[in-house]
PDB file of N, CA and C in Angstrom:
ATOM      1  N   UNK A   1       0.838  -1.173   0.000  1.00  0.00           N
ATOM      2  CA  UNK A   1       0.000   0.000   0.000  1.00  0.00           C
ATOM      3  C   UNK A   1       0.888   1.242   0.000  1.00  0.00           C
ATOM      4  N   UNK A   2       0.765   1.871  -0.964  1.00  0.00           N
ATOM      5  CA  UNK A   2       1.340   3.205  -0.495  1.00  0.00           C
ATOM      6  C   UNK A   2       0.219   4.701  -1.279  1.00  0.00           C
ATOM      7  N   UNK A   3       0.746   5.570  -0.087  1.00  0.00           N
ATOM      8  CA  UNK A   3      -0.553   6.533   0.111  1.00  0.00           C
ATOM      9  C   UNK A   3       0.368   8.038   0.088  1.00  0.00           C
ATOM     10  N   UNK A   4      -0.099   8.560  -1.049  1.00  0.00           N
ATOM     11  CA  UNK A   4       0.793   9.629  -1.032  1.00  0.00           C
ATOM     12  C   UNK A   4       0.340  10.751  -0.147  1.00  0.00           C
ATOM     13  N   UNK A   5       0.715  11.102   1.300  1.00  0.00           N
ATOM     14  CA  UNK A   5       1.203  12.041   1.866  1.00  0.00           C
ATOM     15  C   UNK A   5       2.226  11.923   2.355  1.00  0.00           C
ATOM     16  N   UNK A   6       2.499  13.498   2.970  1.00  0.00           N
ATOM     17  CA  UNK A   6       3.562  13.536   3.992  1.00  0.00           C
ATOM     18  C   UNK A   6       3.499  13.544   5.325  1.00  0.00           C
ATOM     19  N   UNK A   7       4.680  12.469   5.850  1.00  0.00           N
ATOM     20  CA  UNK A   7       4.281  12.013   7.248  1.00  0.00           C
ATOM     21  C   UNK A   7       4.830  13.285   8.236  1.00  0.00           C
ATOM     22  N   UNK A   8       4.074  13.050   9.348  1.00  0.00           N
ATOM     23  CA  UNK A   8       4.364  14.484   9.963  1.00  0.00           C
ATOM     24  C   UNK A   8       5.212  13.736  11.043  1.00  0.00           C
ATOM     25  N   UNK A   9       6.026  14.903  11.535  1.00  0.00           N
ATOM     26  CA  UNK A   9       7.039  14.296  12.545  1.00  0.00           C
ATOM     27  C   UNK A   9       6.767  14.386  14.081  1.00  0.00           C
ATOM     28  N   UNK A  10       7.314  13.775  15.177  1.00  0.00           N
ATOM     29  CA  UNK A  10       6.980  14.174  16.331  1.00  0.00           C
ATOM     30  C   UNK A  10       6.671  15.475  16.835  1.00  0.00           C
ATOM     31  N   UNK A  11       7.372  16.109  16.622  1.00  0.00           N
ATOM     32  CA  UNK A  11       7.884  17.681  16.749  1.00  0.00           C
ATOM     33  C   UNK A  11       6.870  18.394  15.985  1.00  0.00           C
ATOM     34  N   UNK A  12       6.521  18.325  15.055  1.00  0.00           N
ATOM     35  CA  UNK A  12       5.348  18.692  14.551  1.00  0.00           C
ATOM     36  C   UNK A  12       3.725  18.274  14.843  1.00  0.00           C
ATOM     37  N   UNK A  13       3.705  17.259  15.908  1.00  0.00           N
ATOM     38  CA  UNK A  13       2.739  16.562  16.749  1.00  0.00           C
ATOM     39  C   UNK A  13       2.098  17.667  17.963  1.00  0.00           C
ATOM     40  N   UNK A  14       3.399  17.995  18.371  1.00  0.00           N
ATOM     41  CA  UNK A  14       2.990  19.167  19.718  1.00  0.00           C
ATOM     42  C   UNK A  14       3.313  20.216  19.919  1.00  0.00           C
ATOM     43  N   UNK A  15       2.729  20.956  20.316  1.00  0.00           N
ATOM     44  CA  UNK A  15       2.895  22.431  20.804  1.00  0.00           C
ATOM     45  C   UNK A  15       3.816  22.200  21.546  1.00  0.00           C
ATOM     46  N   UNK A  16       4.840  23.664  21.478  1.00  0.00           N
ATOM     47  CA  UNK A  16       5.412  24.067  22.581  1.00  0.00           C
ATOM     48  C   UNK A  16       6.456  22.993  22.965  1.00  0.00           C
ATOM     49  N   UNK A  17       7.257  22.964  23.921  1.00  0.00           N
ATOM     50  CA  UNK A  17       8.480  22.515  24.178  1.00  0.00           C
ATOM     51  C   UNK A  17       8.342  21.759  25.382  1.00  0.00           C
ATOM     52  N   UNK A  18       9.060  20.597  24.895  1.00  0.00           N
ATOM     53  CA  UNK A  18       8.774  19.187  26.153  1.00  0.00           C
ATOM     54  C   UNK A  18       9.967  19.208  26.791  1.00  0.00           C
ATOM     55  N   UNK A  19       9.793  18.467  28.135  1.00  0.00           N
ATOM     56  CA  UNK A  19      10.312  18.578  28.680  1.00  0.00           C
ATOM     57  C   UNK A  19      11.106  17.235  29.668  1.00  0.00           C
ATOM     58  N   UNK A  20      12.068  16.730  29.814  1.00  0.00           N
ATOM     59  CA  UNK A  20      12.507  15.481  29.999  1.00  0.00           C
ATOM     60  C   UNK A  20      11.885  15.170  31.458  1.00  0.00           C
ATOM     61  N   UNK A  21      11.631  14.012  31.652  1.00  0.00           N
ATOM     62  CA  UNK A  21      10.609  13.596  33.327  1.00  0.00           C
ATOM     63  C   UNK A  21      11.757  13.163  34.271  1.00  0.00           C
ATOM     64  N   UNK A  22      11.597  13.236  34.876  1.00  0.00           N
ATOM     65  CA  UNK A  22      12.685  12.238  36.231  1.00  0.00           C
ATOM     66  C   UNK A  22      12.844  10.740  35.399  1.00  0.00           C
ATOM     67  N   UNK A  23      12.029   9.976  35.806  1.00  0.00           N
ATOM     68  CA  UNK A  23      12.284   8.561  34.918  1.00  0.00           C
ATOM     69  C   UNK A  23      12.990   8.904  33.760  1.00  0.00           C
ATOM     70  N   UNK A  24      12.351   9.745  32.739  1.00  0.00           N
ATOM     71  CA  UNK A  24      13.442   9.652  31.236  1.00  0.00           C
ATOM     72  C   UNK A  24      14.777   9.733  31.779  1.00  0.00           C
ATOM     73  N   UNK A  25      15.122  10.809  32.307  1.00  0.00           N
ATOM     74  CA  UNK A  25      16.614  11.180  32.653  1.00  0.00           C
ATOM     75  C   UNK A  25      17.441   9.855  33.378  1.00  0.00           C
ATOM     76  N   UNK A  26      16.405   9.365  33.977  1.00  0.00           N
ATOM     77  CA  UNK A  26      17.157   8.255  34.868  1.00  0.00           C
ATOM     78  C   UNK A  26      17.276   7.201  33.933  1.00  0.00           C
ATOM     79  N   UNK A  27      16.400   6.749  32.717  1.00  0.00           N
ATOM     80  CA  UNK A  27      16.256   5.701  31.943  1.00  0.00           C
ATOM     81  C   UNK A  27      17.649   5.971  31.332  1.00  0.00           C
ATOM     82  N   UNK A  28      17.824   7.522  30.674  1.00  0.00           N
ATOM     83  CA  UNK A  28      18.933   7.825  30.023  1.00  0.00           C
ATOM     84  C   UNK A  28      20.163   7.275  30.600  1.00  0.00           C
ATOM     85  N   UNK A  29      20.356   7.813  31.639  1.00  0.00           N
ATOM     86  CA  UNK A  29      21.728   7.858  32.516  1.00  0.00           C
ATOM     87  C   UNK A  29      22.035   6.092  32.893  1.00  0.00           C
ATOM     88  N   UNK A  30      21.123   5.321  32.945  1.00  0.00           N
ATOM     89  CA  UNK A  30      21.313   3.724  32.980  1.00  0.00           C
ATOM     90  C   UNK A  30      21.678   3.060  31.648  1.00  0.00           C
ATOM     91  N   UNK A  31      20.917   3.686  30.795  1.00  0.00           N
ATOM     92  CA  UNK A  31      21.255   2.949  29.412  1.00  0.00           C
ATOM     93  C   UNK A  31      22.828   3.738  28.901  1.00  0.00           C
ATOM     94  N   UNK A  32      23.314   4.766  29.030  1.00  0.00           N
ATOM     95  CA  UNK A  32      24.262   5.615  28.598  1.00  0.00           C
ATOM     96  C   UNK A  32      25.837   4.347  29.174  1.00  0.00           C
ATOM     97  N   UNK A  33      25.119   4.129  30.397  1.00  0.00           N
ATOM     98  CA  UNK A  33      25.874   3.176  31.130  1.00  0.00           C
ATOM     99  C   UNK A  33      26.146   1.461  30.528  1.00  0.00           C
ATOM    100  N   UNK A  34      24.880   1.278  30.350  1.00  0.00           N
ATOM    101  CA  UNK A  34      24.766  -0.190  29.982  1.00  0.00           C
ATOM    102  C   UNK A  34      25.237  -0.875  28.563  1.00  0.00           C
ATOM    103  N   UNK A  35      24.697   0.486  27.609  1.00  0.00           N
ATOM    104  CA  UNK A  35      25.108   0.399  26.070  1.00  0.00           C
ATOM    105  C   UNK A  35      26.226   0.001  26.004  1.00  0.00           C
ATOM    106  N   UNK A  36      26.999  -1.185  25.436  1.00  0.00           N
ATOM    107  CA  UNK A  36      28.228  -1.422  25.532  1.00  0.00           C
ATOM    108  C   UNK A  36      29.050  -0.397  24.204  1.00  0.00           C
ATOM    109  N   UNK A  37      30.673  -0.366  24.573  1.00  0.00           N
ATOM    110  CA  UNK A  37      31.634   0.511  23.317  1.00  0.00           C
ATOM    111  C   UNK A  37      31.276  -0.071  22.125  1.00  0.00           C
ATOM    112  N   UNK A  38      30.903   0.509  21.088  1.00  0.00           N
ATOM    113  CA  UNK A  38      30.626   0.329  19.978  1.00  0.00           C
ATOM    114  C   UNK A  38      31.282   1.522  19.181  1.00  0.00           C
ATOM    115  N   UNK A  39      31.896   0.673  17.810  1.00  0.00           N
ATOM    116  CA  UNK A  39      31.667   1.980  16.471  1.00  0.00           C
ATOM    117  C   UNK A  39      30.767   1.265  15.484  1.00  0.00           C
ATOM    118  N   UNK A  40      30.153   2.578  15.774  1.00  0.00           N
ATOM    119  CA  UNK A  40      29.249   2.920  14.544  1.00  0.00           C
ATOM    120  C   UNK A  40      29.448   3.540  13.298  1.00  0.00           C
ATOM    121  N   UNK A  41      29.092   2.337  12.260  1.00  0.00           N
ATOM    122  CA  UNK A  41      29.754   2.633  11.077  1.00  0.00           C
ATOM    123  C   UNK A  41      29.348   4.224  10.560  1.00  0.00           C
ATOM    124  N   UNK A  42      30.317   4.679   9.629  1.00  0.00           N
ATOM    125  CA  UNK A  42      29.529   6.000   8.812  1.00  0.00           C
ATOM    126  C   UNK A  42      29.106   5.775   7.283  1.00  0.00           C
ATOM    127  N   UNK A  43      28.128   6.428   7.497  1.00  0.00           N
ATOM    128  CA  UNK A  43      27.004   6.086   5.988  1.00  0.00           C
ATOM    129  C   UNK A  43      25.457   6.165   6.719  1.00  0.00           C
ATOM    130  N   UNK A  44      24.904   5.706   5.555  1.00  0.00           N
ATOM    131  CA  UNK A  44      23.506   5.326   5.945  1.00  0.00           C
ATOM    132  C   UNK A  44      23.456   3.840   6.909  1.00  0.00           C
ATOM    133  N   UNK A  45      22.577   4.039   7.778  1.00  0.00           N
ATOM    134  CA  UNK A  45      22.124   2.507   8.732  1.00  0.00           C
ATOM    135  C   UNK A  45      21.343   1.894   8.719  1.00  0.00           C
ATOM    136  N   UNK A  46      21.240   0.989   9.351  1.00  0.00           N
ATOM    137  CA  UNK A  46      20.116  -0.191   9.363  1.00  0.00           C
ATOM    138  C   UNK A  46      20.567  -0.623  10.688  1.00  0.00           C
ATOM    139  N   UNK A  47      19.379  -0.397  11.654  1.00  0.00           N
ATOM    140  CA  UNK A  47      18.944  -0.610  12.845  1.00  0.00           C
ATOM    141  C   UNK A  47      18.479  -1.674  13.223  1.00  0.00           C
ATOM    142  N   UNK A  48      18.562  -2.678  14.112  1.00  0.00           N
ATOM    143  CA  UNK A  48      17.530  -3.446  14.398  1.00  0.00           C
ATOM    144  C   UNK A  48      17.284  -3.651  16.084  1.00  0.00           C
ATOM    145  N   UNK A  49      16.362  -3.571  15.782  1.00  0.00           N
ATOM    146  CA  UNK A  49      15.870  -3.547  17.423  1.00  0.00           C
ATOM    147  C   UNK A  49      14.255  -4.627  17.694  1.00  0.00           C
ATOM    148  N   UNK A  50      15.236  -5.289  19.033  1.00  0.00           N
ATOM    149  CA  UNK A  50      13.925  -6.029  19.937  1.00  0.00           C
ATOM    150  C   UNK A  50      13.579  -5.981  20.945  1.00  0.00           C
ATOM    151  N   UNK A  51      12.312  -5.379  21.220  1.00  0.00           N
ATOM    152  CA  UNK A  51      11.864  -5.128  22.296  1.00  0.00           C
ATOM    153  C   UNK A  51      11.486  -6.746  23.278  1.00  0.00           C
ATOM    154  N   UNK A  52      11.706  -6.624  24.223  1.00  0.00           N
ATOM    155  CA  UNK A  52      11.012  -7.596  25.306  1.00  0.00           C
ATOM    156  C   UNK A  52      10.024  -7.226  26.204  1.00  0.00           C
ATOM    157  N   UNK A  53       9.036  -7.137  25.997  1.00  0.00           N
ATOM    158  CA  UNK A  53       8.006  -6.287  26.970  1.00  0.00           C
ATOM    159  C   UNK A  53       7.358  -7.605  27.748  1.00  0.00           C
ATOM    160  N   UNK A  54       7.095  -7.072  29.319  1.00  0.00           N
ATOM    161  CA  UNK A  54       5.989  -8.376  29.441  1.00  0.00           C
ATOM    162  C   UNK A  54       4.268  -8.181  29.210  1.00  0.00           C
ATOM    163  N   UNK A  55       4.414  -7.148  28.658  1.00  0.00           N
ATOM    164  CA  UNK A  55       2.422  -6.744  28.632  1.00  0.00           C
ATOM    165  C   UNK A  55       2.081  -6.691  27.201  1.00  0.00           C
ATOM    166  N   UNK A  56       1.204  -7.580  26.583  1.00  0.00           N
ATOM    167  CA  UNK A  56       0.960  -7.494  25.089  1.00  0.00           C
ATOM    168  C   UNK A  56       0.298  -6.316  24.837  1.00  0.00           C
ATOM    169  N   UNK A  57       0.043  -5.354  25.991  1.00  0.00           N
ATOM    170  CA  UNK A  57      -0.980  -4.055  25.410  1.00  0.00           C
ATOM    171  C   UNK A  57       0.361  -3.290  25.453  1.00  0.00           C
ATOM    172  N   UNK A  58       1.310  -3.342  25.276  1.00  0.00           N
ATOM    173  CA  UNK A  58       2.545  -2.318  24.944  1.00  0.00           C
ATOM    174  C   UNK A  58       2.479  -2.021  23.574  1.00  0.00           C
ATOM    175  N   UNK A  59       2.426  -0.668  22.987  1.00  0.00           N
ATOM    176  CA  UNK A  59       2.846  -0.750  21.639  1.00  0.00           C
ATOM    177  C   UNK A  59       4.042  -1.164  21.482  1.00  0.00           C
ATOM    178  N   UNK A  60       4.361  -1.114  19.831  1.00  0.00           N
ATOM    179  CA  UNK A  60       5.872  -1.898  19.705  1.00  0.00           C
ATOM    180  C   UNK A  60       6.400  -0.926  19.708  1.00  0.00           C
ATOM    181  N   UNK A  61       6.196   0.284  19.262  1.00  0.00           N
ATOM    182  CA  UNK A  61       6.695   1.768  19.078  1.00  0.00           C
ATOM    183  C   UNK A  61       7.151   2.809  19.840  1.00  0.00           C
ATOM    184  N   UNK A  62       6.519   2.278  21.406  1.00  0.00           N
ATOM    185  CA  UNK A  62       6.464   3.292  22.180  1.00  0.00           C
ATOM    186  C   UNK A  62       7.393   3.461  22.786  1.00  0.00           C
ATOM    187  N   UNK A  63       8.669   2.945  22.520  1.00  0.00           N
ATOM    188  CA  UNK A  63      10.119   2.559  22.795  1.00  0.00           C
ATOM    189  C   UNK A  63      10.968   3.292  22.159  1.00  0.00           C
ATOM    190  N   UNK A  64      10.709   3.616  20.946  1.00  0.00           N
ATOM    191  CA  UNK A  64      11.445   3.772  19.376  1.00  0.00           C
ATOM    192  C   UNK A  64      12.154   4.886  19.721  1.00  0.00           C
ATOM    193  N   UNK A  65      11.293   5.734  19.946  1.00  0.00           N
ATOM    194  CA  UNK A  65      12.013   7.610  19.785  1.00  0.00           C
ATOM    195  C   UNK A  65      12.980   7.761  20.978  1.00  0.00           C
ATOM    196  N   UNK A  66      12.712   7.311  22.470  1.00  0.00           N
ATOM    197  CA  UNK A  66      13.884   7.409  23.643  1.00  0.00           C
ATOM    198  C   UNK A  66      14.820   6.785  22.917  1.00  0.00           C
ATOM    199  N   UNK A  67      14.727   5.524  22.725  1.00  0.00           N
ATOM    200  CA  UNK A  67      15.966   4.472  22.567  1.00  0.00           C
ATOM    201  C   UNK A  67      16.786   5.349  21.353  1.00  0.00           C
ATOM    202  N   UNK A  68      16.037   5.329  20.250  1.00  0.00           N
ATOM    203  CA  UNK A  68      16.754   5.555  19.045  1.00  0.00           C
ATOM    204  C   UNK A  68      17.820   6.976  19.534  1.00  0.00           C
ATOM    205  N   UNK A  69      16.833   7.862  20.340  1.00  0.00           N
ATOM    206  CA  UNK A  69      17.806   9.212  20.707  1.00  0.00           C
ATOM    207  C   UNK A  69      18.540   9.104  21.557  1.00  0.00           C
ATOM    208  N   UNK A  70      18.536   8.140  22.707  1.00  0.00           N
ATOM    209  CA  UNK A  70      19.974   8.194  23.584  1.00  0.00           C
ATOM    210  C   UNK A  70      20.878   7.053  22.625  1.00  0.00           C
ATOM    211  N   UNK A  71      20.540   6.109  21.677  1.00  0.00           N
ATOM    212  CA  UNK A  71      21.404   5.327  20.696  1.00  0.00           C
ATOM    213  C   UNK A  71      22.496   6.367  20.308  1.00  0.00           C
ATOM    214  N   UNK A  72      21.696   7.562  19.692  1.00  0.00           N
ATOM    215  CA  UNK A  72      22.210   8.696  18.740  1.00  0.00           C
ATOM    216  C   UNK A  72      23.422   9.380  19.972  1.00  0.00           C
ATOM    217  N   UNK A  73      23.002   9.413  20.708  1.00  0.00           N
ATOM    218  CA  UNK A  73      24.125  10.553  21.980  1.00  0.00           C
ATOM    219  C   UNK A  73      25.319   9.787  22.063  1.00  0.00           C
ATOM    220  N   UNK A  74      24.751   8.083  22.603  1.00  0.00           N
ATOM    221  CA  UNK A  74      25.993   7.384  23.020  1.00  0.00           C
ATOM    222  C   UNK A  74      26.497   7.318  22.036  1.00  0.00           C
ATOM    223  N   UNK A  75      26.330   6.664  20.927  1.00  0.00           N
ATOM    224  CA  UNK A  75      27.327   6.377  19.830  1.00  0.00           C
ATOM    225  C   UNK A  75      27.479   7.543  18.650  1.00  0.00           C
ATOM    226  N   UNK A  76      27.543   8.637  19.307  1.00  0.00           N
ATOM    227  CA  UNK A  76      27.230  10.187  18.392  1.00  0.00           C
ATOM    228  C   UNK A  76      26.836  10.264  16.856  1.00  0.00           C
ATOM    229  N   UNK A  77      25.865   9.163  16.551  1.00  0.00           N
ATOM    230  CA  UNK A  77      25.883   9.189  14.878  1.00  0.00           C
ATOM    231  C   UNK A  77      24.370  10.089  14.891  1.00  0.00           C
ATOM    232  N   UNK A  78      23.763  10.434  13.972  1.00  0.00           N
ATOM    233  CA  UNK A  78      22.464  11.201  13.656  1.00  0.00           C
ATOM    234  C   UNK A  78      21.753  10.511  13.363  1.00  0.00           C
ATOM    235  N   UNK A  79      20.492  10.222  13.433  1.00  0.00           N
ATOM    236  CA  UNK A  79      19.344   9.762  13.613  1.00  0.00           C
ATOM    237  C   UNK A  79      18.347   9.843  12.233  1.00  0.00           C
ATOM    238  N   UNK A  80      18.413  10.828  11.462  1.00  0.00           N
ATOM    239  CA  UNK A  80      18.469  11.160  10.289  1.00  0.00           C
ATOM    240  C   UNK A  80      19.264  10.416   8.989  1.00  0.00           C
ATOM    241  N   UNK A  81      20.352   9.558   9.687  1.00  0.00           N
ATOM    242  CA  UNK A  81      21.235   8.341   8.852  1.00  0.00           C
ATOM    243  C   UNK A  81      20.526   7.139   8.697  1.00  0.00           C
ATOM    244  N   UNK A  82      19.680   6.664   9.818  1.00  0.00           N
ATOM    245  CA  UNK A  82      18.931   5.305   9.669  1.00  0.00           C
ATOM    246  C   UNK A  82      18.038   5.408   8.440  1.00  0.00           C
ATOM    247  N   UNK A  83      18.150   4.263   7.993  1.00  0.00           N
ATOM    248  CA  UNK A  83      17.560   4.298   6.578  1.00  0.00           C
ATOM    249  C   UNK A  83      16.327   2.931   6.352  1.00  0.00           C
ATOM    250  N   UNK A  84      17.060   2.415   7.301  1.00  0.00           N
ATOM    251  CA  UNK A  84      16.062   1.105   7.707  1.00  0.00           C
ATOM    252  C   UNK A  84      15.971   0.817   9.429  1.00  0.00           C
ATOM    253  N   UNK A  85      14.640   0.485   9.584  1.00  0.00           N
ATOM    254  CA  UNK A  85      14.442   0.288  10.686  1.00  0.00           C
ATOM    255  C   UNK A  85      13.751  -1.046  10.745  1.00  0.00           C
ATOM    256  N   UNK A  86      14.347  -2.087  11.689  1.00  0.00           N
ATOM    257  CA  UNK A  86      13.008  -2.941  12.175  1.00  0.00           C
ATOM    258  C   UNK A  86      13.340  -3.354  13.643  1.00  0.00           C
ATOM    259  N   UNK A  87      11.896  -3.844  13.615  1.00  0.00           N
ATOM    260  CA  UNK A  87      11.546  -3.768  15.449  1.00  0.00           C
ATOM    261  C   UNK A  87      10.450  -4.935  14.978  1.00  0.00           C
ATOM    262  N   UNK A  88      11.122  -5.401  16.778  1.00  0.00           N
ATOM    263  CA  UNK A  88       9.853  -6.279  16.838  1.00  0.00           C
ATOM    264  C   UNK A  88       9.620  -6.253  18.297  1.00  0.00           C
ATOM    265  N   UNK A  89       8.634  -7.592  18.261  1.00  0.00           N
ATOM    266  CA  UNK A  89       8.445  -7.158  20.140  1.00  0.00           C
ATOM    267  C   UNK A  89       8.252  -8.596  20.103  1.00  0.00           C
ATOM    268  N   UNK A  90       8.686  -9.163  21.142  1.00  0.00           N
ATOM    269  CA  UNK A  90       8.221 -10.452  21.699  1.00  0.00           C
ATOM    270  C   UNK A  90       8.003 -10.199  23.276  1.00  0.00           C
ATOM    271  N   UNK A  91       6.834 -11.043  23.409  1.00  0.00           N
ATOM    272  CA  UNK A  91       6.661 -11.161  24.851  1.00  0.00           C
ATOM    273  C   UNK A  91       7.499 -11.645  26.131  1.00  0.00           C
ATOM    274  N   UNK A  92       7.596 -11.460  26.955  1.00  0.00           N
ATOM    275  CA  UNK A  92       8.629 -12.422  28.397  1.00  0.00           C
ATOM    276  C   UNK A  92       7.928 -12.706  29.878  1.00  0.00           C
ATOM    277  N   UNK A  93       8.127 -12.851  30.614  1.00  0.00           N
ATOM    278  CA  UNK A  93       7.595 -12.605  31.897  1.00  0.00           C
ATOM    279  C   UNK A  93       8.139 -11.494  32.366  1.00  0.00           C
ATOM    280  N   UNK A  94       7.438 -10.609  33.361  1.00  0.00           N
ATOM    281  CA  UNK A  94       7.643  -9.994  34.128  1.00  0.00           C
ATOM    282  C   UNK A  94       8.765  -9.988  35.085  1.00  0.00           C
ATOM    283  N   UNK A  95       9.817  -8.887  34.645  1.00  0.00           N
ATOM    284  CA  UNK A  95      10.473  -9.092  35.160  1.00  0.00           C
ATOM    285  C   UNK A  95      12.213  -9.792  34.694  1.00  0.00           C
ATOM    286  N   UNK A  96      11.350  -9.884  33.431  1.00  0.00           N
ATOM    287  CA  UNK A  96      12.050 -10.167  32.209  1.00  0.00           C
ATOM    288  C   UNK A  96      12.683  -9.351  30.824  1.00  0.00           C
ATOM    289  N   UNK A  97      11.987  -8.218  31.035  1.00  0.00           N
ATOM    290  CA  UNK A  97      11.906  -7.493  30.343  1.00  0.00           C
ATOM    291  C   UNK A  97      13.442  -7.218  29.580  1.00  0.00           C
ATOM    292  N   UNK A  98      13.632  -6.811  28.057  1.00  0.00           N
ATOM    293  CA  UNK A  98      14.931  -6.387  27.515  1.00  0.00           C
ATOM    294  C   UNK A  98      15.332  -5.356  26.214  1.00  0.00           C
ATOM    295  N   UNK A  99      15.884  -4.855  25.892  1.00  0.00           N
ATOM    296  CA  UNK A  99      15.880  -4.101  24.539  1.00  0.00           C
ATOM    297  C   UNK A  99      17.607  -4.716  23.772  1.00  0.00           C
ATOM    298  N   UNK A 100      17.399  -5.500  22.565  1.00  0.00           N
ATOM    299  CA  UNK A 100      18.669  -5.830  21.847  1.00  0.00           C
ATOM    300  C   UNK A 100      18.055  -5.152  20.550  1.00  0.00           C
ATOM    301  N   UNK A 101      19.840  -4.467  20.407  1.00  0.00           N
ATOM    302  CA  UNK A 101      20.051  -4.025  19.425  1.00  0.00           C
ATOM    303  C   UNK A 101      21.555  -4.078  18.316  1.00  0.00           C
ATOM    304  N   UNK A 102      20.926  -3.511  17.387  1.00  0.00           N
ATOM    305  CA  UNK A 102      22.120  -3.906  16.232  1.00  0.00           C
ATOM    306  C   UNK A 102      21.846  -2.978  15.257  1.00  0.00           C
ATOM    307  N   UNK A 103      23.387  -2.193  15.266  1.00  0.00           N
ATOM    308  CA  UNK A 103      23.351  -1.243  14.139  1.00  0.00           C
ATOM    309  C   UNK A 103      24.596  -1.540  12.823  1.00  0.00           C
ATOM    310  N   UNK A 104      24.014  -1.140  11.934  1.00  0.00           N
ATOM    311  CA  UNK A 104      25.112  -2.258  10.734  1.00  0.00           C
ATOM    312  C   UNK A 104      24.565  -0.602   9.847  1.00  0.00           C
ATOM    313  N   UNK A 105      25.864  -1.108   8.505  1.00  0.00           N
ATOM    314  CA  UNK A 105      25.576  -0.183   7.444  1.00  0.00           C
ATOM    315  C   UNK A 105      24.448  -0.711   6.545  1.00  0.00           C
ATOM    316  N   UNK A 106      23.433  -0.069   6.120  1.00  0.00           N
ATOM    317  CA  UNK A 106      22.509   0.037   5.484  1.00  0.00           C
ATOM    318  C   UNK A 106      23.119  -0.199   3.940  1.00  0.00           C
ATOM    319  N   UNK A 107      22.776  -1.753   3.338  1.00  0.00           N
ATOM    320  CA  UNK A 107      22.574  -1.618   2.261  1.00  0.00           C
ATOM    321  C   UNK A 107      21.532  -1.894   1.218  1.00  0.00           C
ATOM    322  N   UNK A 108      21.558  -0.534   0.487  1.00  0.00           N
ATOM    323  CA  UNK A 108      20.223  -0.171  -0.462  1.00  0.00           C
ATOM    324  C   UNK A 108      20.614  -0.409  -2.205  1.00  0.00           C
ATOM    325  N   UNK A 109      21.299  -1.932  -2.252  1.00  0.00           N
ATOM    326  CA  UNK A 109      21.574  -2.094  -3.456  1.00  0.00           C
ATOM    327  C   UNK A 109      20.484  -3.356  -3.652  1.00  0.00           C
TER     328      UNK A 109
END
């Protein structure tokens, strides 16, 4: 299916200027930690990411924009380079919960 408009961006979703919560900052400052040393190639990317949630009413998405932007800080590449994205979500128990990821060069041949 494809539907010609243009997709609107977060930032173009809301008024006015947001503002980071206690939890975000703390989510940040754990993952900044946990993310292991990586280089990240330069070029275009291809992302992959799996969520582990234990609640099937989680979107798969609702993960995407934190992760992808503290991804972008720790490993200083731009966010604007990913060219492919996939995600999935599988379920776990409680308590179980995880986010794996993998960033590779994007190829669009």
């Amino acid at each position: 299916m494809k539907i010609q408009i243009k997709a609107l961006s977060v930032n173009m979703c809301w008024k006015g200027r947001r503002f980071k919560t206690p939890k975000y900052k703390k989510y940040e400052k754990e993952l900044m930690l946990l993310l292991p040393i990586l280089n990240v190639p330069n070029g275009l990317l291809e992302v992959v990411i799996t969520f582990g949630l234990s609640s099937k009413l989680n979107d798969i998405d609702n993960g995407l924009k934190p992760f992808i932007d503290i991804l972008q800080k720790k490993y200083l590449f731009n966010d604007r380079d990913i060219y492919k994205l996939i995600v999935e979500k599988k379920i776990v128990p409680k308590g179980k919960e995880f986010i794996e990821c993998e960033i590779n060069l994007f190829d669009n041949q």
